[in-house]
Protein backbone atom coordinates (compact mmCIF):
# COMPACT_ATOMS: atom_id res chain seq x y z
CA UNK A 1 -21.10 -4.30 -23.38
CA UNK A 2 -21.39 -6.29 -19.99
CA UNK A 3 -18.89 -6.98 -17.96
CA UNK A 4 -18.49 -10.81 -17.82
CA UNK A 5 -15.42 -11.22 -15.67
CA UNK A 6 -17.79 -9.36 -13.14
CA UNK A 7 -20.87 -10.87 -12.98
CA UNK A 8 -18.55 -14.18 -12.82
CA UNK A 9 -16.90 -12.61 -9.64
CA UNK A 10 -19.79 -11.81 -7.73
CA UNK A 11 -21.59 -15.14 -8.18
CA UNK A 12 -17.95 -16.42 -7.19
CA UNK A 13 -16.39 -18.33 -3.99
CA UNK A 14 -13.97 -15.55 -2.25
CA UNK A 15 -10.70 -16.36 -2.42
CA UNK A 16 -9.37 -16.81 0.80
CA UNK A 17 -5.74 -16.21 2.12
CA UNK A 18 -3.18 -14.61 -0.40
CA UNK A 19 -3.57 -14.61 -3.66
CA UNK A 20 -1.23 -13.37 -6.59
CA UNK A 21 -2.37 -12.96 -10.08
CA UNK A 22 -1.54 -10.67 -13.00
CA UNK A 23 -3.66 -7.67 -13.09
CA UNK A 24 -5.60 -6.57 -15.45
CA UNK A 25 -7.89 -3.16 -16.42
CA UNK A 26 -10.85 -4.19 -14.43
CA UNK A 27 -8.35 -4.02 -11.37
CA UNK A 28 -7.60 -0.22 -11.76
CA UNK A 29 -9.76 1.02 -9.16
CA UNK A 30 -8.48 -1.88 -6.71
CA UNK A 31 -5.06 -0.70 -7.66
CA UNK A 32 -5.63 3.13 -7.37
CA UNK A 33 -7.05 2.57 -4.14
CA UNK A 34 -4.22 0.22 -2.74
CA UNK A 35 -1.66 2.75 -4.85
CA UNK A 36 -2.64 5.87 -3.06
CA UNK A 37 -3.47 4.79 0.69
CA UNK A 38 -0.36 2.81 0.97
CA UNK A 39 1.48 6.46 0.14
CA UNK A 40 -1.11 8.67 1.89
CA UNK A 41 -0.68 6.65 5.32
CA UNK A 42 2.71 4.05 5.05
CA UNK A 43 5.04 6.82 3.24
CA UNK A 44 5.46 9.68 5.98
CA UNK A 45 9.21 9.24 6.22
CA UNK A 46 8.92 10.36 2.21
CA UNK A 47 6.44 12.81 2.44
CA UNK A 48 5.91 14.16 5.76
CA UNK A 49 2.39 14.25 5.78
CA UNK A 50 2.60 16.98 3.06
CA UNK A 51 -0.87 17.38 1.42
CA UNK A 52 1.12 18.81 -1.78
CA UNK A 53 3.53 16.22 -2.00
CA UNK A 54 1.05 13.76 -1.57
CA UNK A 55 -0.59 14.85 -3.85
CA UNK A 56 1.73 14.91 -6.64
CA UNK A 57 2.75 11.18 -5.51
CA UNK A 58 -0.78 10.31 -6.20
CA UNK A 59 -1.90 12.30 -9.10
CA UNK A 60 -0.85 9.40 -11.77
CA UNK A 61 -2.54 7.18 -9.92
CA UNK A 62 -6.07 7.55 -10.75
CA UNK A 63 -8.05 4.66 -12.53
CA UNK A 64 -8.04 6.50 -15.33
CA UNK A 65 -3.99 7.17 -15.44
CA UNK A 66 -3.87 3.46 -14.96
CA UNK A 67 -5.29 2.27 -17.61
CA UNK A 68 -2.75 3.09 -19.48
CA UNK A 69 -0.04 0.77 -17.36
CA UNK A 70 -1.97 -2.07 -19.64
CA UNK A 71 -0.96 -0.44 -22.76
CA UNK A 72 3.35 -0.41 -21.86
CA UNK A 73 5.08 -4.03 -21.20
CA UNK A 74 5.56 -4.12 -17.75
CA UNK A 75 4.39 -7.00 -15.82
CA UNK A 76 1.44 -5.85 -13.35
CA UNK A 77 0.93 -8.43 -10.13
CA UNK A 78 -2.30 -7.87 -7.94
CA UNK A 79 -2.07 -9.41 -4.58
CA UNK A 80 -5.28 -10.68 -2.78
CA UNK A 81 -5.68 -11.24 1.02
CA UNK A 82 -8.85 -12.73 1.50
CA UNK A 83 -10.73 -11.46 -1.13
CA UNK A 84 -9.41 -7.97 -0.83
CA UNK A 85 -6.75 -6.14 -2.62
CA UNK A 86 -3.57 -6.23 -0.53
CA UNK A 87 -0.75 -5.10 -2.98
CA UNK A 88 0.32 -4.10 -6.59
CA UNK A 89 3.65 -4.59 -8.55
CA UNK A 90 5.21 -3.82 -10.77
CA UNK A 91 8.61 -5.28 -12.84
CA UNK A 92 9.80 -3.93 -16.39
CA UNK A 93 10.90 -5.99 -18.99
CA UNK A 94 14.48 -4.57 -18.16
CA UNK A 95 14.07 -6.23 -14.77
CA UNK A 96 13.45 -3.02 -12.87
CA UNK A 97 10.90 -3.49 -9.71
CA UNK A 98 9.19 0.07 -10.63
CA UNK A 99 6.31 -0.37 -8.11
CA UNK A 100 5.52 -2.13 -5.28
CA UNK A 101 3.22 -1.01 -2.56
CA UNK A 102 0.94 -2.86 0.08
CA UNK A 103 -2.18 -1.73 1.60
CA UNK A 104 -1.77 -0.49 5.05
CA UNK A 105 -4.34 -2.63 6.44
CA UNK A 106 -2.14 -6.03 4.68
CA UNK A 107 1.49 -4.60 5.78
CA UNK A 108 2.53 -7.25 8.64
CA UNK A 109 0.85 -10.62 6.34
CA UNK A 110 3.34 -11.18 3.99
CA UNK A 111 1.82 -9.46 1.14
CA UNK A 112 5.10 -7.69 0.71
CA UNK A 113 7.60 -10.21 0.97
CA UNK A 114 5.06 -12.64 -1.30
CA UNK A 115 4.83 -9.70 -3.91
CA UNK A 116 8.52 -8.70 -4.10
CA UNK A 117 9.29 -12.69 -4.54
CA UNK A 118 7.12 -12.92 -7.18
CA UNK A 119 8.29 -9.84 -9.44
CA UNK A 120 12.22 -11.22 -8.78
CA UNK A 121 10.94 -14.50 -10.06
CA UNK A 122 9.48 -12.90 -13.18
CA UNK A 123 12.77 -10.53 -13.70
CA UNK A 124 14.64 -14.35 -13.74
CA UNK A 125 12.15 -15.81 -15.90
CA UNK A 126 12.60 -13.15 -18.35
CA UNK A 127 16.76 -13.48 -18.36
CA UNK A 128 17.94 -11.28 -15.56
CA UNK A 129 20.79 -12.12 -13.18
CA UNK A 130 20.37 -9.05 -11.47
CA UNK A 131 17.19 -6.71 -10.31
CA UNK A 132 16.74 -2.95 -9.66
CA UNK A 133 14.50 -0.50 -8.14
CA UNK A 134 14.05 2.98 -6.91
CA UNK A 135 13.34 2.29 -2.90
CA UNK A 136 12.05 5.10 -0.96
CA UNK A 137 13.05 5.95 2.55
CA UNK A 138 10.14 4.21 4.15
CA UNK A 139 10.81 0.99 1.86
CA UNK A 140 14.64 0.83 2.17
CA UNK A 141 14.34 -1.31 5.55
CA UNK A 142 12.29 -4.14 3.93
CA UNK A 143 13.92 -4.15 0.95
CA UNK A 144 17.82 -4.70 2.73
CA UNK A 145 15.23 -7.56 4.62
CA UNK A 146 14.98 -9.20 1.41
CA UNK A 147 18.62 -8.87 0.52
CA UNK A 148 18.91 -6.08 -1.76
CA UNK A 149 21.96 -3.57 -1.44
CA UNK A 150 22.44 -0.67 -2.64
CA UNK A 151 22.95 0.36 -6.36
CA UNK A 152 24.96 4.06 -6.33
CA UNK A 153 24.01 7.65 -4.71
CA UNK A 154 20.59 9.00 -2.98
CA UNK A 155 18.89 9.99 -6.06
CA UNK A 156 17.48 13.74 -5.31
CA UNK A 157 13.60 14.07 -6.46
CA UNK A 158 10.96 16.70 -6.08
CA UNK A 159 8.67 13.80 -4.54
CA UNK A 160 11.71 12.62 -2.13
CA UNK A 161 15.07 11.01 -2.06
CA UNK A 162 14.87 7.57 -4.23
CA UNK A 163 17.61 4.76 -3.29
CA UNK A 164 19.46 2.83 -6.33
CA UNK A 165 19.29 -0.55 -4.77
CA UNK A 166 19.84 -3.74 -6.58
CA UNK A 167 19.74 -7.84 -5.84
CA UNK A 168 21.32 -11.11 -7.42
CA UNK A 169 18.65 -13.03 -8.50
């Protein structure tokens, strides 16, 4: 079977600037690879540069453990800067943000801000007055930024602490 969607991408105009779009299972290795360097070198405050931890953080996100996001109902965003993937998120049908990192070579260009607007707005679409994630330490900052508060206790987890936080959407 050839893959269609790329030969049409390489023959194709880049996209330039940022881009969102709903991923799909040709993206996985653009996802693993924004996925795992965004916690490998943005997440220290989590992880503290611990190769273990690390890589338990990373081990379900292989392209292969991906795949398998396509199968559940979640709504999976891919964000583009310039051609090149910038970001992945994530928002449940329940209206829980479950993932949302940027890659470390995008954080500072509104990919994060652009992403995190994007899964609120599909939460709303989808009949939710409220949002809720699971922030770690390093994302807490941004996410009060973006006027989310927090949701209950420090949730204790063998990866790291996890922060209730919710927002009014």
């Amino acid at each position: 079977m050839q893959n269609k969607r790329g030969i049409a991408q390489a023959f194709a105009h880049p996209n330039t600037g940022l881009v969102l779009r709903p991923a799909t299972v040709f993206d996985v290795f653009d996802l693993s690879t924004v996925l795992c360097s965004s916690i490998r070198d943005l997440c220290g405050a989590d992880h503290n540069n611990d190769p273990q931890i690390i890589t338990q953080w990373t081990a379900n996100k292989t392209p292969d453990a991906l795949r398998g996001w396509f199968a559940g109902e979640h709504a999976i965003w891919l964000a583009t800067l310039n051609g090149r993937a910038a970001g992945v998120g994530a928002v449940s049908p329940a209206g829980e943000i479950s993932v949302l990192y940027v890659a470390p070579e995008a954080v500072g260009q509104g990919v994060g801000a652009a992403l995190l607007a994007r899964l609120e707005s599909t939460a709303g679409d989808a009949g939710h007055r409220t949002a809720h994630l699971s922030s770690t330490a390093t994302a807490q900052g941004f996410y009060v930024k973006h006027g989310w508060t927090s949701a209950g206790r420090v949730e204790l987890d063998p990866l790291g602490p996890s922060y209730p936080m919710q927002k009014k959407i």
